[in-house]
Structure formats: structure tokens, C-alpha cells
Protein backbone atom coordinates (compact mmCIF):
# COMPACT_ATOMS: atom_id res chain seq x y z
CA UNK A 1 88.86 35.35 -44.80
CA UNK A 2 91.66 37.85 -44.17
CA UNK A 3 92.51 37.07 -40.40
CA UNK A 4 90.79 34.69 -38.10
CA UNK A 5 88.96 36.82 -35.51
CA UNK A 6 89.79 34.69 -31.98
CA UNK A 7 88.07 34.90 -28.78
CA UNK A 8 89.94 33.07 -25.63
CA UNK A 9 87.58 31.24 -22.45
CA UNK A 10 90.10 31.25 -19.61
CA UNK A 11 92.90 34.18 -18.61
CA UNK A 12 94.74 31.70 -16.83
CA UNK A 13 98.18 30.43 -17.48
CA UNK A 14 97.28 28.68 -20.83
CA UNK A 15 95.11 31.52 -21.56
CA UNK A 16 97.73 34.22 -22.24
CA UNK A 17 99.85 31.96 -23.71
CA UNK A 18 97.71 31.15 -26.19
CA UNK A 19 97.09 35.18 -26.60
CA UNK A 20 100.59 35.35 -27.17
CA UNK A 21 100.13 32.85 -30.13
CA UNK A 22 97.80 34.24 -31.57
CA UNK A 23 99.22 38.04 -31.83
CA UNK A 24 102.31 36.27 -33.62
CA UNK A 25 100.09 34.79 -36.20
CA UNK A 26 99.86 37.04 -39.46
CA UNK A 27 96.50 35.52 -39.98
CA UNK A 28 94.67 35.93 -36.44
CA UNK A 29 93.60 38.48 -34.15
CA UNK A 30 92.56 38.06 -30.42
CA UNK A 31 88.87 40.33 -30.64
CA UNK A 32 87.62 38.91 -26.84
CA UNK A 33 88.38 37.08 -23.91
CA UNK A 34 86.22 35.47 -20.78
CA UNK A 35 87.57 34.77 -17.58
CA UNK A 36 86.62 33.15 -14.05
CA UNK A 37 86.82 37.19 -13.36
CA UNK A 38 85.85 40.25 -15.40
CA UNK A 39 89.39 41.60 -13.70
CA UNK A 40 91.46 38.81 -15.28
CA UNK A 41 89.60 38.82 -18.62
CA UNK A 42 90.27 42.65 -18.86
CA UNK A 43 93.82 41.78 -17.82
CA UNK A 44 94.64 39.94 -21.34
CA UNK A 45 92.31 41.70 -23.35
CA UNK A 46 92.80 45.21 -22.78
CA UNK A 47 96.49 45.07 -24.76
CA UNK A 48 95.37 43.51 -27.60
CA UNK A 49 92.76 46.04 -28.13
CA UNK A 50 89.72 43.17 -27.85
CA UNK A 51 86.60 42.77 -25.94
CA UNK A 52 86.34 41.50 -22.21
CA UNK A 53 83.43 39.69 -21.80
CA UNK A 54 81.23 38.26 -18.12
CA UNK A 55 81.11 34.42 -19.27
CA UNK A 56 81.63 32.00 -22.18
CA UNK A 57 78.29 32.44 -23.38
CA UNK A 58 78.64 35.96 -23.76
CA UNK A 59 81.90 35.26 -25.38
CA UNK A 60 80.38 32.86 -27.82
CA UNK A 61 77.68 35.41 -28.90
CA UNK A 62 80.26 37.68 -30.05
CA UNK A 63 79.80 38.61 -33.65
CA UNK A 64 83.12 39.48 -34.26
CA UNK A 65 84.60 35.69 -33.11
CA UNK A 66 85.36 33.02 -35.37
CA UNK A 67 86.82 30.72 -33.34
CA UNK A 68 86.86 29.72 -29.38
CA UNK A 69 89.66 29.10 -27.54
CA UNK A 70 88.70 27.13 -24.57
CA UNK A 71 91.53 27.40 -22.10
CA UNK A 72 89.89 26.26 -18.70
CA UNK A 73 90.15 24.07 -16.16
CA UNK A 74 89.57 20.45 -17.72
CA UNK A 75 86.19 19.39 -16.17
CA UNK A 76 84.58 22.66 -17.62
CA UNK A 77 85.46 22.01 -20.87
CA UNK A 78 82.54 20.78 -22.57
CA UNK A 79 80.04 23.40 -21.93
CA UNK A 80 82.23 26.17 -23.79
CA UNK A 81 82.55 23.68 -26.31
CA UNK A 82 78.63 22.92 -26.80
CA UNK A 83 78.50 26.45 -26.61
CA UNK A 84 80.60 27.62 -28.87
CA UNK A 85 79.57 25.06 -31.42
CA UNK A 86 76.08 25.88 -31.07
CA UNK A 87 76.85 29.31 -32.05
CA UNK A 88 78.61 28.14 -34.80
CA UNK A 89 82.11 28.93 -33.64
CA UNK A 90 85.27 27.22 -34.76
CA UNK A 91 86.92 25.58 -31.98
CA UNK A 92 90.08 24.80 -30.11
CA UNK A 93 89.99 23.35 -26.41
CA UNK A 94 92.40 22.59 -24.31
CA UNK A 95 93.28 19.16 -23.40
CA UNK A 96 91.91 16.69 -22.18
CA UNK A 97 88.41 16.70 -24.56
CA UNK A 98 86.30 16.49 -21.63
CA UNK A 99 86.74 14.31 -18.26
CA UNK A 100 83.60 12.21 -19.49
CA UNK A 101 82.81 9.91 -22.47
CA UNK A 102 78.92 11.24 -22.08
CA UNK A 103 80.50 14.94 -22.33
CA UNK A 104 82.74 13.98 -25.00
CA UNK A 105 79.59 12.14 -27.11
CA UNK A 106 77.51 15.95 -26.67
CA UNK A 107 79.91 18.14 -27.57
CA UNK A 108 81.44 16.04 -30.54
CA UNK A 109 77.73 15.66 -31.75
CA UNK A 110 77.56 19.75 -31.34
CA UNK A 111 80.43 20.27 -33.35
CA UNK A 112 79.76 17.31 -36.09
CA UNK A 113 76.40 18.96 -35.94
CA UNK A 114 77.36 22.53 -36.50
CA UNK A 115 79.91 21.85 -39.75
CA UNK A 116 82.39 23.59 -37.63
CA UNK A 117 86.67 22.71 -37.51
CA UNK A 118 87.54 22.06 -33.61
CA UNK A 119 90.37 20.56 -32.75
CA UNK A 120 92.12 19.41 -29.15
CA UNK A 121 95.14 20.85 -27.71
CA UNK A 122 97.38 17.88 -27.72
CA UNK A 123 100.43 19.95 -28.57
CA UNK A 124 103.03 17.34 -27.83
CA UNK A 125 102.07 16.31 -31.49
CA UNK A 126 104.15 19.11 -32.66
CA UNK A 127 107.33 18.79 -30.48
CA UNK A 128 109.74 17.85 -33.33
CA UNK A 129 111.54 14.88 -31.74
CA UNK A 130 107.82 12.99 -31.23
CA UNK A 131 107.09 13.99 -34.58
CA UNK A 132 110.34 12.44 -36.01
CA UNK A 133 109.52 9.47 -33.75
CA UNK A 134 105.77 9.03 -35.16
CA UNK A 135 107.68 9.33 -39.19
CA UNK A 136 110.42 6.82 -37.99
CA UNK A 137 107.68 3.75 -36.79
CA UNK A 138 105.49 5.09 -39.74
CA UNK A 139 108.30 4.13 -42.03
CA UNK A 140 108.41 0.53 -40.60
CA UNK A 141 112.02 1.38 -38.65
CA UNK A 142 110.79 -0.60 -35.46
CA UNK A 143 109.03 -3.05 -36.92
CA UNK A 144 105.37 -3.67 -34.77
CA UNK A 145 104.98 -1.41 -31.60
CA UNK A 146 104.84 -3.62 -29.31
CA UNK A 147 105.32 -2.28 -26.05
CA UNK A 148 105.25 1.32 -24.65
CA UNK A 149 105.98 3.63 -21.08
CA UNK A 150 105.59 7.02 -20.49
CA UNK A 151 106.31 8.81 -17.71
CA UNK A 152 104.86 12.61 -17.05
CA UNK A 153 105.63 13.58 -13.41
CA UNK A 154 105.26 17.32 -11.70
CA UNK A 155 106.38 18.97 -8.85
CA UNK A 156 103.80 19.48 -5.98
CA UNK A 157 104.23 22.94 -6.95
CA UNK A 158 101.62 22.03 -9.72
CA UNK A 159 98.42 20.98 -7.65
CA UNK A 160 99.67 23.40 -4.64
CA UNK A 161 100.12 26.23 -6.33
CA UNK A 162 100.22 26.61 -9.66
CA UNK A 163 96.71 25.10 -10.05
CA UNK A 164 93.68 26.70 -8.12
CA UNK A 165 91.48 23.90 -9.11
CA UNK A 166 93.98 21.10 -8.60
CA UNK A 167 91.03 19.16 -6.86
CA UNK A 168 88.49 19.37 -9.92
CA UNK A 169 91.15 16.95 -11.81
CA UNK A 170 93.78 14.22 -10.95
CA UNK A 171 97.22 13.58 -12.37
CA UNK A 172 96.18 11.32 -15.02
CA UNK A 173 93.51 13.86 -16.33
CA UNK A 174 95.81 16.78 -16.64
CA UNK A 175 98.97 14.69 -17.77
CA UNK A 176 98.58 11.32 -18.83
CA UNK A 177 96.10 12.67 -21.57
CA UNK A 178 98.90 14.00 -23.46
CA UNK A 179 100.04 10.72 -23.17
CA UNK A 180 97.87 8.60 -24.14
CA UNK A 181 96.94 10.88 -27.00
CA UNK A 182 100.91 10.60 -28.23
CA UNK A 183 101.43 6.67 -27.94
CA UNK A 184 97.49 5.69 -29.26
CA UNK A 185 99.26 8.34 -32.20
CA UNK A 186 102.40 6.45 -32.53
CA UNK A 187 101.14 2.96 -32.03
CA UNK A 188 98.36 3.85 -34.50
CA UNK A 189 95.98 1.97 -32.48
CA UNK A 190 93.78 1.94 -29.60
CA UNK A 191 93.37 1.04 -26.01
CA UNK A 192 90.80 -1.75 -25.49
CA UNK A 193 91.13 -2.52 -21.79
CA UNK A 194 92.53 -0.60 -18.96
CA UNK A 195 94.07 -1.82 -15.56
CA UNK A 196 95.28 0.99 -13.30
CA UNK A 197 95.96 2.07 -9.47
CA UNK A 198 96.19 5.12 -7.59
CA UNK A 199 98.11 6.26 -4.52
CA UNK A 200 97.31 9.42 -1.98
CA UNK A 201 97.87 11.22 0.91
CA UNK A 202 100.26 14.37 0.97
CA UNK A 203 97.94 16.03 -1.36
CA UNK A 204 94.54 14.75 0.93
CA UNK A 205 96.89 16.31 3.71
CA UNK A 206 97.19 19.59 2.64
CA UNK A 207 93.47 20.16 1.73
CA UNK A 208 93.30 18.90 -1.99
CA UNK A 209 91.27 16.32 -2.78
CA UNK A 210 92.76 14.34 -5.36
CA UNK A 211 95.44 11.18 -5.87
CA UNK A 212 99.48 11.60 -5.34
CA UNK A 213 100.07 9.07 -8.18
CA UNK A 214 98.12 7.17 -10.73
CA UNK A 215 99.83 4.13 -12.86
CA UNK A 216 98.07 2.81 -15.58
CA UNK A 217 98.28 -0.58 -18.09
CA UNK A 218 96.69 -0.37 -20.72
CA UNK A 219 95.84 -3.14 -23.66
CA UNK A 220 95.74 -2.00 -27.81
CA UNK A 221 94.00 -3.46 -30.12
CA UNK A 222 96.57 -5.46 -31.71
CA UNK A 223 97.71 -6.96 -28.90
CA UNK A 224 100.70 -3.91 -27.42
CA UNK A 225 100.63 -2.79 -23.80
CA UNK A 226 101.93 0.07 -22.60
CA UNK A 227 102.28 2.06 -19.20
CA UNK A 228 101.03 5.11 -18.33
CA UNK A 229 102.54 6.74 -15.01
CA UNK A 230 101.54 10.46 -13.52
CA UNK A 231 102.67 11.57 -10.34
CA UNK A 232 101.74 15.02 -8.62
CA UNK A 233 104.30 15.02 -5.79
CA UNK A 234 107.98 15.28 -6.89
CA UNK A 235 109.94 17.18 -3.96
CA UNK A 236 110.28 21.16 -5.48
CA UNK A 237 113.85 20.63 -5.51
CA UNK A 238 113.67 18.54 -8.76
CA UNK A 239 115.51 19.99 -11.58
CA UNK A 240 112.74 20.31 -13.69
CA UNK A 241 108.56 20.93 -13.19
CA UNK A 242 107.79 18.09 -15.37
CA UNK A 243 109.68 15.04 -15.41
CA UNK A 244 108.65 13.87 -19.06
CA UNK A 245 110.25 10.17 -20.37
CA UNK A 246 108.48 8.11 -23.61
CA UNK A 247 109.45 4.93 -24.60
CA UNK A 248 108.24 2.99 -28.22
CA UNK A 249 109.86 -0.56 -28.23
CA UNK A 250 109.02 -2.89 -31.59
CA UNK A 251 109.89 -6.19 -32.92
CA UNK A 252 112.97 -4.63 -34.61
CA UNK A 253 113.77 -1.26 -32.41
CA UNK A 254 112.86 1.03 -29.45
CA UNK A 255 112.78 5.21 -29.11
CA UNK A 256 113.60 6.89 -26.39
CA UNK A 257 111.99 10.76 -25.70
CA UNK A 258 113.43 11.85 -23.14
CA UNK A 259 112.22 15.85 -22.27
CA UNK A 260 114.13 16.40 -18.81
CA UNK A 261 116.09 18.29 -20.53
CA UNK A 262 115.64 20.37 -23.03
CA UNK A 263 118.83 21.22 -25.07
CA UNK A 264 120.27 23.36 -21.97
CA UNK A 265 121.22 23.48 -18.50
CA UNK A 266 121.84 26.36 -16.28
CA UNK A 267 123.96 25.85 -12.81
CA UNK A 268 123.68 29.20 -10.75
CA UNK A 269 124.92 29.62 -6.94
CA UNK A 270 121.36 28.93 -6.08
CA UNK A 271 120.42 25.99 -7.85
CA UNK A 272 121.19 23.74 -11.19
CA UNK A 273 118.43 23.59 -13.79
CA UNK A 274 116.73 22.35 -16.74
CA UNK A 275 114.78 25.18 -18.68
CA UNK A 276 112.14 23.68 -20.34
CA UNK A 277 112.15 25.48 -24.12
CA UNK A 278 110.41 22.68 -26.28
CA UNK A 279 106.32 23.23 -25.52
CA UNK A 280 106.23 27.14 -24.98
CA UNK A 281 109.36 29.41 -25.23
CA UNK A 282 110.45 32.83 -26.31
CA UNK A 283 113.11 33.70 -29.20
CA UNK A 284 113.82 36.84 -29.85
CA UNK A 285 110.98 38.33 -28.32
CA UNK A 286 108.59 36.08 -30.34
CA UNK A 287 106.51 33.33 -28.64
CA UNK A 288 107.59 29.46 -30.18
CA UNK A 289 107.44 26.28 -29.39
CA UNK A 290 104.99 23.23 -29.98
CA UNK A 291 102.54 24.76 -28.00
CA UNK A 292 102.18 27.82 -30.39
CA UNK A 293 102.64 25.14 -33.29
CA UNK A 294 99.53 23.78 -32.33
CA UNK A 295 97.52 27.13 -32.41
CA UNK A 296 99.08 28.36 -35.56
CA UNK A 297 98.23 24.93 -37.15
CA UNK A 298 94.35 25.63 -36.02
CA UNK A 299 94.38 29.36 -37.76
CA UNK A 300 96.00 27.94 -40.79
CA UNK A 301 92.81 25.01 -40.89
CA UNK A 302 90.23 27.44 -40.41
CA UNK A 303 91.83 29.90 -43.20
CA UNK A 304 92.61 27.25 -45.47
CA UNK A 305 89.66 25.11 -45.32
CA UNK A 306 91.69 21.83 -43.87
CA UNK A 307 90.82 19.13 -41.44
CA UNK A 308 92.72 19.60 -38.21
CA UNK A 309 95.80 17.43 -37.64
CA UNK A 310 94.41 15.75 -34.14
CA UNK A 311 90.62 14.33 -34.97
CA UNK A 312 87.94 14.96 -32.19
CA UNK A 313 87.13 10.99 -32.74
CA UNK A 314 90.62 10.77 -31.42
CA UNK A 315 90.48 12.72 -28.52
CA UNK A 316 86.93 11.41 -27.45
CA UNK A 317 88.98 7.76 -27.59
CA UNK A 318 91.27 9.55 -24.68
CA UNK A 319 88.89 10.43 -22.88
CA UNK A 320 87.08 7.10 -22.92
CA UNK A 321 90.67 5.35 -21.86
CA UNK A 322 91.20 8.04 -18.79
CA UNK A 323 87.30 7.18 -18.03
CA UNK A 324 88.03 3.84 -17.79
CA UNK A 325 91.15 4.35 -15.60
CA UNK A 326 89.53 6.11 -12.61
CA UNK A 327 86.99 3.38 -13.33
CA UNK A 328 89.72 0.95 -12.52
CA UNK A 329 90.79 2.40 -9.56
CA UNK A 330 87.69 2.61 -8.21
CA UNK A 331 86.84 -1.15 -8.55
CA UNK A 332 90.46 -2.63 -8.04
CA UNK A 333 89.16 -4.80 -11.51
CA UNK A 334 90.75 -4.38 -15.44
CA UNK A 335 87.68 -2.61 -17.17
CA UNK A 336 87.49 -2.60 -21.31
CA UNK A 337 87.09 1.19 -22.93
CA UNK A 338 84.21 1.41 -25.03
CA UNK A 339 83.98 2.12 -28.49
């Protein structure tokens, strides 16, 4: 295989910058894209010369695809990915897996079943400073994780406006899954039991269905806890979208990861910020950043013949911890994660 041929579900925000990924990879080409409108689908594909196509199914059909790049909203994620398995289709979804354990079970059983490589979008795997931080408690530097927080908070400009479907997900969905993912990754282990509360309001009040805040404890294996915490209602004037904070403590050290900011900050007459520069940036008029690490990594797999860095087993177990969360909030009650 010269070039992986790539096809993209979703035009949206992760959409084209995925495209832009892609273009910079010497090995891929973007051939067709689907959107939630033939409009927004032409939008992206048009400029990279490829096919704009109704719906995912058309998109999956497509002859000239290799692999599926499912970039919508989270609870539609399964069906491309059934889909695209079923046609035989390498794939890469965005996170989280699904927003179900029974979704999860069908399309991993599609994709175990088809032979194919597919892979979740848990980019923060490639942000260097959590990758020298997963080497460091490899190599025994901490001793036994014992004990873990992380913090991903957004600005309410996230569910008010920079999300359309803000109400089809909650904060821990769309934030604590990269979470989870990194510290079940670092603490090589996983969640057994889940206790976890929620808090709304301002978001009920303007129209969107879906908690403020959700705070999560969760239980490993081998006996660490850790604390998951997602909140969708920091004030706009924050200095950052994403107020992003990981903590690893052991029997012999701790890590901090802290991601408010980013190597720079930028005080104007108008306001004093924190670019963000470490998931998705631009350098020298090329797209980087972990976020493109994680798509190039995909197109090397699927040219090389290798397993994909983040397992679907693994992301199915994220799914099945989140599951259990809202099914702790619902019942006030700690409730174990099945296997």
C-alpha cells in the first residue's frame, strides 16, 4: 500500500482537523467525507480534491476508502463504527468508544470480527510530558501508584456554543474519558468500582439538558483511588478553554501535569492568555501536535501492518467506568464496572 486512502464521518471541528492531519501525512490521502449536511461535507472535501458523500453508510461503501474516520458527536459513534467495520474499513473514532458498554460489546465484536486495525482517539497519549510521565512510573520512579486526580474543566463556551449537541453528552463523557483513559494507562490497571455525583442548573437554565459538574471516585484493581472531576461552567473570562491538571502520587513519588499553560502566555490590552499549543497547533504552516500524533500513528499501523498503540479492549474498559458513573449518579449508591 502506497498511501492510505481516508474517508472522514463528521465536518465538524474535529473533522477538519483531522483533514488537516491527514494532508500532512506522506502516506495518506483524504478521498471522502460525510457530514450532518451535504453543505458541510462539501465544505472539507472539495479542497482536498475527495468525494462528498449524503451519510456514513454511503461513506463506508466507498471503494476508494481504507480507513474511517469517525469524528461525530460521541453518542453516534458506534453505528459508523459497525458500519465501517462491516464493510471492512480500517478504523479510527473519536473518543469516547461509545457512551454504552452494550454499544461498545457490538462494535468491538464488528471490528474483532472483520480482521480490521481501529483504534480510539485518546490523543492525550501522545502529549510528550504524559508520555514521559507513563516511562517515568514504568521505570519504577514512584514506586506503586497509589493515588490519582485529574481535573479537565471548560468554559461554558463549550456546551453553549461551541457544541450543537452539548445535550446528547455530559461533561464526564466528552472530558473525563480522556481521563480515565490516561490514569487506567499510567496506573496500568483498572477501575473496579465507581462512586460519583453530579451538579446542575445554569446549563438546565439556558435550554441544555445536561449536568454543570460531575466528580467521580473511582477504585483500581490493586487497591489505588483516584478522582475524576469535569466541569462545563467556568466563567468565559478564564484564561484558558480547558482547565487541564493530572496528578500520579506513589509510595516513593508524585507527577504533576499541569496543561493551563502551555509553554506561553500572551497579555494584550484586551485580555491575558494561555494559548493552548500541545493537542492541535500550527508550525510553520504545518498542522502538529498530539492530536495529529495520534492520526499519523493510525496511518503508520495500517501501512505497516502494526497493532495500534491504544487497544479497543481498553477503550471499551472506559466506557464501562463512565457507564457506571452516570449509573452512580443516578442511584446516589457506589456501583462496580463490569468486566
Amino acid at each position: 500500500m502506497d498511501a492510505v486512502r481516508i474517508g472522514i464521518v463528521g465536518a465538524g471541528i474535529m473533522g477538519r482537523a483531522h483533514a488537516e492531519a491527514i494532508a500532512d501525512h506522506p502516506g495518506s490521502v483524504l478521498t471522502a467525507v460525510s457530514g450532518r449536511t451535504e453543505s458541510g461535507a462539501r465544505a472539507l472535501a472539495e479542497p482536498a480534491g475527495a468525494r462528498a458523500h449524503a451519510d456514513h453508510e454511503a461513506l463506508v461503501s466507498d471503494p476508494e476508502v481504507d480507513l474511517v474516520v469517525v469524528a461525530t458527536p460521541d453518542h453516534l459513534h458506534a453505528e459508523a463504527v459497525v458500519a465501517a467495520a462491516d464493510a471492512g474499513k480500517h478504523v479510527l473514532v473519536e473518543k469516547p468508544f461509545t457512551t454504552s458498554v452494550a454499544d461498545a460489546d457490538r462494535a468491538l465484536a464488528a471490528v474483532r470480527r472483520a480482521g480490521i486495525k481501529a483504534m480510539t482517539l485518546f490523543n492525550h497519549r501522545w502529549v510528550p510530558a504524559y508520555a514521559q510521565a507513563k516511562s517515568r512510573i514504568a521505570a519504577g520512579d514512584l514506586g506503586d501508584a497509589v493515588l490519582g486526580y485529574a481535573r479537565k474543566n471548560d468554559t461554558i463556551y463549550v456546551p453553549t456554543e461551541m457544541l450543537s449537541w452539548a445535550a446528547g453528552t455530559t461533561p464526564a463523557w466528552f472530558l473525563s474519558s480522556h481521563d480515565i483513559d490516561l490514569l487506567c494507562w499510567l496506573f496500568d490497571d483498572q477501575v473496579v468500582e465507581v462512586y460519583a455525583n453530579s451538579v446542575s442548573g445554569v446549563l438546565r437554565g439556558k435550554g441544555i439538558d445536561t449536568s454543570d459538574a460531575i466528580q467521580s471516585q473511582v477504585r483500581f484493581s490493586r487497591g489505588g483511588v483516584a478522582t475524576f472531576e469535569a466541569c462545563w461552567t467556568y466563567p468565559n473570562t478564564y484564561p484558558t478553554m480547558t482547565d487541564s491538571f493530572v496528578e500520579v502520587i506513589g509510595t516513593s513519588g508524585v507527577i504533576h501535569l499541569d496543561r493551563k499553560c502551555e509553554q506561553i502566555e500572551i497579555a494584550t490590552e484586551q485580555s491575558f492568555t494561555y494559548p493552548r499549543n500541545l493537542l492541535v497547533r500550527t508550525v510553520h504552516g504545518r498542522a502538529a501536535g498530539a492530536a495529529r500524533d495520534a492520526v499519523w500513528h493510525m496511518v503508520d499501523c495500517v501501512l505497516n501492518d502494526q497493532e495500534p498503540l491504544v487497544t479497543l479492549e481498553s477503550s471499551r474498559h472506559v466506557t464501562a467506568v463512565l457507564e457506571a458513573v452516570h449509573a452512580s449518579i443516578a442511584s446516589g449508591q457506589p456501583v462496580a464496572v463490569g468486566t
